[in-house]
C-alpha atoms as a PDB file:
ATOM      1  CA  UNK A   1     -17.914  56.496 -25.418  1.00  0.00           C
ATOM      2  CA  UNK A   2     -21.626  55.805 -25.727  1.00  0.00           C
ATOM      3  CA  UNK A   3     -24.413  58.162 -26.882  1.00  0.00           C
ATOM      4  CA  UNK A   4     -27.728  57.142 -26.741  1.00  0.00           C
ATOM      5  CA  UNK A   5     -29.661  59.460 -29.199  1.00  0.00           C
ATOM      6  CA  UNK A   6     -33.843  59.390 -29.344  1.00  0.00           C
ATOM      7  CA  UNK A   7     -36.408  61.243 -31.329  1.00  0.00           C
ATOM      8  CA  UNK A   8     -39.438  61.117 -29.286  1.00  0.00           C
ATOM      9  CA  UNK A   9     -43.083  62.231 -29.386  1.00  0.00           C
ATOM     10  CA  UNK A  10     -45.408  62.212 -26.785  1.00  0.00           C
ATOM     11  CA  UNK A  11     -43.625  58.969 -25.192  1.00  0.00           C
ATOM     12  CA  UNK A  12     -44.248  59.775 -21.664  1.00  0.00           C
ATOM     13  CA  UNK A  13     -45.856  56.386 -21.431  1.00  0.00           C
ATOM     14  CA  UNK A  14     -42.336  54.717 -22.564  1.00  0.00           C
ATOM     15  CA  UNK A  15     -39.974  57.031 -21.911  1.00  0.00           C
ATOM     16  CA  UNK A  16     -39.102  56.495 -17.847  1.00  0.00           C
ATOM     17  CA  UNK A  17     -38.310  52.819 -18.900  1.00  0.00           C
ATOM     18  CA  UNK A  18     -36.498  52.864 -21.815  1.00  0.00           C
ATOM     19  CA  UNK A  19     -33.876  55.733 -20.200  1.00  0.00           C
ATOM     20  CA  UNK A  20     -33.288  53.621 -17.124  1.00  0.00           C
ATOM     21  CA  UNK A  21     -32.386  50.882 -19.346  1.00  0.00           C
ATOM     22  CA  UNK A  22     -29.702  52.795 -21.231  1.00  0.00           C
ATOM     23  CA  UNK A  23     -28.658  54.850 -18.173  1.00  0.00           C
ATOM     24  CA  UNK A  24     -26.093  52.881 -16.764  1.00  0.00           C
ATOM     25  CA  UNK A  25     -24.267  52.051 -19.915  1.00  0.00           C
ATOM     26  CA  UNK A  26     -25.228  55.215 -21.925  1.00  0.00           C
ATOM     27  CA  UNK A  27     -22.199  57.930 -21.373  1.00  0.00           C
ATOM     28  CA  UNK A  28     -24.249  60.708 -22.641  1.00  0.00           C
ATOM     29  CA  UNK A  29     -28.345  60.431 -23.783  1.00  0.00           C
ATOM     30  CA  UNK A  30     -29.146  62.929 -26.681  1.00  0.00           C
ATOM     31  CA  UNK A  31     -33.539  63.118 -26.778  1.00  0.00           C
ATOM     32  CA  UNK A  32     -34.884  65.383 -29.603  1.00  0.00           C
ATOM     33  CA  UNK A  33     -37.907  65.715 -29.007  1.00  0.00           C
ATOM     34  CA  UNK A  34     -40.446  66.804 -31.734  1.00  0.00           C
ATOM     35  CA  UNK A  35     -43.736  68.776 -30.336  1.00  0.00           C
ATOM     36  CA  UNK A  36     -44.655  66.950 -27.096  1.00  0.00           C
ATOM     37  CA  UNK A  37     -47.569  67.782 -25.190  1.00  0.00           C
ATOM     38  CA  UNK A  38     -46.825  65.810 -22.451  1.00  0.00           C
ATOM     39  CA  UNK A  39     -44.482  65.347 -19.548  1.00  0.00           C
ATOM     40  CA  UNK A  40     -41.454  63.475 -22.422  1.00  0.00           C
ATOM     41  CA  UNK A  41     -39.172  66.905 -21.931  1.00  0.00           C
ATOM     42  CA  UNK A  42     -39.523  66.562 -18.529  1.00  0.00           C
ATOM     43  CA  UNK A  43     -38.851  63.097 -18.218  1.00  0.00           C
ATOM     44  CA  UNK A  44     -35.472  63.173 -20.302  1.00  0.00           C
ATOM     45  CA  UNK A  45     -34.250  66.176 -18.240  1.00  0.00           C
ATOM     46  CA  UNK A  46     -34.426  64.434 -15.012  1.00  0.00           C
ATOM     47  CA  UNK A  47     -31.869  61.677 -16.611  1.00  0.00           C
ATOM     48  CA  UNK A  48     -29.634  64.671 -17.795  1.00  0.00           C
ATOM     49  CA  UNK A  49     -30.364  64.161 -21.437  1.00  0.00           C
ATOM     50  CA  UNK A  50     -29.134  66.685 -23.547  1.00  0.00           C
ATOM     51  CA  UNK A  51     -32.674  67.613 -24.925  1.00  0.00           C
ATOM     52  CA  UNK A  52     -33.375  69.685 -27.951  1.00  0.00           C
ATOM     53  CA  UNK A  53     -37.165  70.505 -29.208  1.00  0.00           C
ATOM     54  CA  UNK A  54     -37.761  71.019 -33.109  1.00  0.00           C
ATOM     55  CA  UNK A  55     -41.283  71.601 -34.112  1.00  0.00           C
ATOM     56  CA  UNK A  56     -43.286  68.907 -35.416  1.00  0.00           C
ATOM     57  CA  UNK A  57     -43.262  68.741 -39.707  1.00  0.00           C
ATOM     58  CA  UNK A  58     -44.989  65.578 -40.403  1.00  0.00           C
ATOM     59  CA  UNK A  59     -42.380  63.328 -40.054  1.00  0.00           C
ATOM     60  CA  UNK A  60     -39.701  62.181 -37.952  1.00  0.00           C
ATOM     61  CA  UNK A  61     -37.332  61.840 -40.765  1.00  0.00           C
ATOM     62  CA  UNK A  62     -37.001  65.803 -40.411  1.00  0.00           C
ATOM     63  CA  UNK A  63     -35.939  65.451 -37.240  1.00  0.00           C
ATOM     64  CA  UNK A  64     -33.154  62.425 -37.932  1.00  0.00           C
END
């Protein structure tokens, strides 16, 4: 099994690309996604990512 696991910000720009290059392979895509304010939750839903949202604290490193 394969898990593709991302902590994002704001990566709406990115985002699209990078899942549809894991999608195929990926078994399950895990996106945490850290105080977007644009369309990256939304993005990662339509590839059936498991998506959780923690607030943003100043550093991804919370988030790992």
């Amino acid at each position: 099994m394969l898990s593709v696991c991302m902590i994002v910000r704001n990566e709406e720009r990115h985002l699209r690309r990078c899942l549809e290059s894991v999608s195929l392979v990926a078994d399950e895509i895990i996106v945490v996604d850290t105080g977007s304010t644009d369309n990256s939750v939304t993005i990662a839903e339509s590839f059936d990512a498991r998506v959780f949202v923690l607030p943003w604290e100043d550093a991804f490193s919370k988030a790992r």
